[in-house]
C-alpha atoms as a PDB file:
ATOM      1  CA  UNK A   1      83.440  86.530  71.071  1.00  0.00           C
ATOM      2  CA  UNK A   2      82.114  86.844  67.271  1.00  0.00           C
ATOM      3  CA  UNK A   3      83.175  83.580  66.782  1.00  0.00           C
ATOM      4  CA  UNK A   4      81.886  81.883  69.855  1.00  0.00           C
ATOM      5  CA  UNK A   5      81.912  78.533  70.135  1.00  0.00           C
ATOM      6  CA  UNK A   6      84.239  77.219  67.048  1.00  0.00           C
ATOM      7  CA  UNK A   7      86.958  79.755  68.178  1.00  0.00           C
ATOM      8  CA  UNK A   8      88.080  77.120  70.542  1.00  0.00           C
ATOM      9  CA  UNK A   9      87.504  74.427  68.251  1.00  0.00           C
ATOM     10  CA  UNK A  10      89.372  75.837  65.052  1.00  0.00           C
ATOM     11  CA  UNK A  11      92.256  76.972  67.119  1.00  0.00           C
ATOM     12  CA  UNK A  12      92.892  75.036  69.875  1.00  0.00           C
ATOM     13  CA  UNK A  13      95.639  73.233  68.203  1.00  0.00           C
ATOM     14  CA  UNK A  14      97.317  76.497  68.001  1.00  0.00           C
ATOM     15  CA  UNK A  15      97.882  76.425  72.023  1.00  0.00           C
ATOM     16  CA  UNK A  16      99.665  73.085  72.468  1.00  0.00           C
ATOM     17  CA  UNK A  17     103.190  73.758  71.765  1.00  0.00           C
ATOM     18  CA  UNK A  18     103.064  76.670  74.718  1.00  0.00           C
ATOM     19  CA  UNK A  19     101.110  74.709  76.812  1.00  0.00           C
ATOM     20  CA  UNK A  20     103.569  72.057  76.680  1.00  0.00           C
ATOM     21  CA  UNK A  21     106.564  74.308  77.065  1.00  0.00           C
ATOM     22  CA  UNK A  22     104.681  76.002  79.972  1.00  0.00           C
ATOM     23  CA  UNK A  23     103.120  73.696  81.838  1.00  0.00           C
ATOM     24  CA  UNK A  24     105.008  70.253  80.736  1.00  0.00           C
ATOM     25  CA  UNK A  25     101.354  68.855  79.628  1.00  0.00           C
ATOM     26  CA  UNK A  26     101.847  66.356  77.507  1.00  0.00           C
ATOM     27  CA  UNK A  27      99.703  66.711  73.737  1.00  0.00           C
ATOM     28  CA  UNK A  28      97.539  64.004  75.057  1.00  0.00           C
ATOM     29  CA  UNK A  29      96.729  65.588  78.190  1.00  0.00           C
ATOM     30  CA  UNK A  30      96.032  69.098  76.647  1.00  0.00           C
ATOM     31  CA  UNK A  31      94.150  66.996  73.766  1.00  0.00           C
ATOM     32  CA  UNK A  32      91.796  65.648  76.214  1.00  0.00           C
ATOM     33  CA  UNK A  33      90.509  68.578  76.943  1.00  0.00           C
ATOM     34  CA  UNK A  34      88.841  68.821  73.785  1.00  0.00           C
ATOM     35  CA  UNK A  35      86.617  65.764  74.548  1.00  0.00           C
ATOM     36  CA  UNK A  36      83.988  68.012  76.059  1.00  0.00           C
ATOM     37  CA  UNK A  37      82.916  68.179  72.923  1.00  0.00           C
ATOM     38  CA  UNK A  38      81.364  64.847  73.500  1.00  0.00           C
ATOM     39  CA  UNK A  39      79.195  66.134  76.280  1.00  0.00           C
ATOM     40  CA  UNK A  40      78.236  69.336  74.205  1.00  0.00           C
ATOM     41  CA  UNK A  41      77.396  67.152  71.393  1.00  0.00           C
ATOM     42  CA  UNK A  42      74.677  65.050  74.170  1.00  0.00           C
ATOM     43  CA  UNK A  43      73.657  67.941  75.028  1.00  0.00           C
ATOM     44  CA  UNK A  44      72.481  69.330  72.149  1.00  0.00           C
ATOM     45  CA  UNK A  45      69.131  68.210  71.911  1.00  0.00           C
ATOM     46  CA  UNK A  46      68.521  69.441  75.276  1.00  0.00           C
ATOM     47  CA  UNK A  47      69.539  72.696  74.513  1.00  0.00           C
ATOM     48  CA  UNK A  48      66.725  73.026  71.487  1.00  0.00           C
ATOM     49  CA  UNK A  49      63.810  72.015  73.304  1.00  0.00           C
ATOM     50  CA  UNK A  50      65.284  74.014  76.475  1.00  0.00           C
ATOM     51  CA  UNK A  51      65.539  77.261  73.355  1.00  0.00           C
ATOM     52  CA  UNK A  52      62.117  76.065  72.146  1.00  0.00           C
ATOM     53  CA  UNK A  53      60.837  76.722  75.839  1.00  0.00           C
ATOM     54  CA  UNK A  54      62.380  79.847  77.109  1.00  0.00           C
ATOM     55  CA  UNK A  55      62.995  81.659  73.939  1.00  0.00           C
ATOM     56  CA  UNK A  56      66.775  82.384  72.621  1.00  0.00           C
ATOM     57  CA  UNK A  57      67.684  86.157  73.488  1.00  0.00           C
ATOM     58  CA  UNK A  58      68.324  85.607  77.314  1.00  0.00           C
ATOM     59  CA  UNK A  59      70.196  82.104  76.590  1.00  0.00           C
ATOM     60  CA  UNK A  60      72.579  83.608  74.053  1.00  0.00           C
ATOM     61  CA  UNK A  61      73.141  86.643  76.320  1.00  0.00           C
ATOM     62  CA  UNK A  62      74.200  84.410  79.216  1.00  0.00           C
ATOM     63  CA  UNK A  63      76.579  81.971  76.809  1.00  0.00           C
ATOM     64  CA  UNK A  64      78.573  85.031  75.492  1.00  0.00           C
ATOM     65  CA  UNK A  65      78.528  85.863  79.092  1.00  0.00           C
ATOM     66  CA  UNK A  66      79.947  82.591  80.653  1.00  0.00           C
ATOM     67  CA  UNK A  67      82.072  81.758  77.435  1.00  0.00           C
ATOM     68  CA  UNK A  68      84.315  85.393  78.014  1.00  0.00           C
ATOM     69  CA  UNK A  69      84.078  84.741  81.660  1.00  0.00           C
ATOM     70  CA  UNK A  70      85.874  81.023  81.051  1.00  0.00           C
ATOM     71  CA  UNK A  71      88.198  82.378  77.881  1.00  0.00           C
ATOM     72  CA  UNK A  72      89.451  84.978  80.869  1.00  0.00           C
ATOM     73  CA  UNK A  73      89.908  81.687  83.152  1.00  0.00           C
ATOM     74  CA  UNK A  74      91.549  80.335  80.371  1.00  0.00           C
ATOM     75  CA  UNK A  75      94.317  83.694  80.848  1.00  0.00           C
ATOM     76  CA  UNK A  76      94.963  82.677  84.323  1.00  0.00           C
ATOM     77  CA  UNK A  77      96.180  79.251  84.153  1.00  0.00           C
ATOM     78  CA  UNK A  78      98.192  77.708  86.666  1.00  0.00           C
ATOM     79  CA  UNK A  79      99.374  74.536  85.425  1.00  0.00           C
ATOM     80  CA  UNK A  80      96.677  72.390  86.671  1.00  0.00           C
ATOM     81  CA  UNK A  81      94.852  70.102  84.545  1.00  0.00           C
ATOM     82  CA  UNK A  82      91.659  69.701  86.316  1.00  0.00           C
ATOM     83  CA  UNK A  83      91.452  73.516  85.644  1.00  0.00           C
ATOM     84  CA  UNK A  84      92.046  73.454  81.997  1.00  0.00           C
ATOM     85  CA  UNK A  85      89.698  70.728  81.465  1.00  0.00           C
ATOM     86  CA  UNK A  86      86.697  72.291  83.570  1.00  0.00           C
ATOM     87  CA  UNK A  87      87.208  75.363  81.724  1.00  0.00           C
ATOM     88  CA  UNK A  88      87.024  73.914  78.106  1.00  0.00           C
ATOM     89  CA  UNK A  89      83.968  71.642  79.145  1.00  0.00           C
ATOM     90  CA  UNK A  90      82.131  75.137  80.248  1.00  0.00           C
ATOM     91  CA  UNK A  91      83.530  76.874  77.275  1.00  0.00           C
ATOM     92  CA  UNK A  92      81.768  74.106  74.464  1.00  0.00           C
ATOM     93  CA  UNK A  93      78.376  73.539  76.493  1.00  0.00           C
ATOM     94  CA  UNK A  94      77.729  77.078  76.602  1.00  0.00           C
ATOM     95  CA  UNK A  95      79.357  77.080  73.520  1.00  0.00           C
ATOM     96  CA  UNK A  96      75.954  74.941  72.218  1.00  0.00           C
ATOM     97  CA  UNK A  97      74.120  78.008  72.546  1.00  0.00           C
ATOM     98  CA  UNK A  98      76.616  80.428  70.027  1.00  0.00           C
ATOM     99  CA  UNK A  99      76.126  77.871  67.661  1.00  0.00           C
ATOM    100  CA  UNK A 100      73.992  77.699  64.495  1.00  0.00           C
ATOM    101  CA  UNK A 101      71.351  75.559  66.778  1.00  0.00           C
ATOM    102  CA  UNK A 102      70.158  79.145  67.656  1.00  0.00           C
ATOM    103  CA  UNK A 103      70.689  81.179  65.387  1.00  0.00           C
ATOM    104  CA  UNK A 104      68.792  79.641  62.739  1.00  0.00           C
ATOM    105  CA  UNK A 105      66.107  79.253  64.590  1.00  0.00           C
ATOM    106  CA  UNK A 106      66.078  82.922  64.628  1.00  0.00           C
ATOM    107  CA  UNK A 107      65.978  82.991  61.435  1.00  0.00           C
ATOM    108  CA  UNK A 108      63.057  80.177  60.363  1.00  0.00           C
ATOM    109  CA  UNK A 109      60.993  82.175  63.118  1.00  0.00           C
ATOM    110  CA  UNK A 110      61.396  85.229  61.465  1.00  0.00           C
ATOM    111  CA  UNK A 111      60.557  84.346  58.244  1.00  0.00           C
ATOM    112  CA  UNK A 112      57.561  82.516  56.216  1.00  0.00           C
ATOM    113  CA  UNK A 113      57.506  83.860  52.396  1.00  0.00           C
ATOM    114  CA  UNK A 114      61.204  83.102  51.412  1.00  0.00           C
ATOM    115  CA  UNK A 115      62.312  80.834  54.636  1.00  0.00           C
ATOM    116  CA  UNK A 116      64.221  78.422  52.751  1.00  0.00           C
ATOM    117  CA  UNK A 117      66.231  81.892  51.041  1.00  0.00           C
ATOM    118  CA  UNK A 118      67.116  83.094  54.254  1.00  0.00           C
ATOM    119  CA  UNK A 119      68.552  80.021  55.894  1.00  0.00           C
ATOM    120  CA  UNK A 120      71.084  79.626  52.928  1.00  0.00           C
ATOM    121  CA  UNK A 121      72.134  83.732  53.131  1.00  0.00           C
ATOM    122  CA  UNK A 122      72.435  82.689  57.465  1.00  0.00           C
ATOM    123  CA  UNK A 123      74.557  79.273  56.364  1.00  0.00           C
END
C-alpha cells in the first residue's frame, strides 16, 4: 500500500502471462484493463478542487482503504472479465488520491519560507 497507485501501473505487466495461463484472457483483454487510466486521468481535476474543498486526510484515508479492499478483490478472481476490469477502474480512480496530486499539496500548505525546497526533497 506504500506504493499506492503506481503499484498497479509499474507492475501490471508482470500479471499477464498467469492471467493468460489461468484464465485463457487473451493480452489484449487483460491489457484493457489498464485503460481506466483514461478515466482516472479525467478525473483528475475533479479530484483537486474536490481535495481543495474537503481537505486531504479523510480522502487519502478512504483511497488506501478502497485500493486494499479492491487489491484483495483482485486475490479472488474468478475468470471473469467484467470483474477484473471493474476492479482496476476502482483501483486507479482511488488511485488519483495516493498520487502526488495530494501529497504535494501537503506539502506547499505546509510550507511558506523554503516552499519551492521542499517540493523538490517530496519529488
Amino acid at each position: 500500500m506504500a506504493s499506492g497507485y503506481s503499484l498497479t501501473h509499474w507492475t501490471g505487466s508482470l500479471f499477464i502471462r498467469p492471467w493468460e495461463e489461468e484464465f485463457g484472457w487473451s493480452r489484449g483483454e487483460i491489457a484493457f484493463a489498464h485503460n481506466g487510466a483514461i478515466a482516472a486521468a479525467l478525473i483528475s481535476p475533479f479530484a483537486g478542487a474536490f481535495l481543495d474543498r474537503a481537505g486531504v486526510r479523510r480522502p487519502v484515508i478512504i483511497a488506501f482503504a478502497v485500493m486494499g479492499l479492491a487489491y484483495l478483490a483482485m486475490t479472488q478472481q474468478s475468470g471473469g472479465l467484467s470483474q477484473l476490469y471493474a476492479t482496476y477502474l476502482v483501483i486507479q480512480v482511488a488511485g488519483i488520491f495516493t498520487t502526488g496530486l495530494v501529497f504535494t499539496r501537503v506539502v506547499a500548505t505546509r510550507f511558506s519560507a523554503s516552499r519551492g525546497l521542499a517540493l523538490v526533497i517530496w519529488n
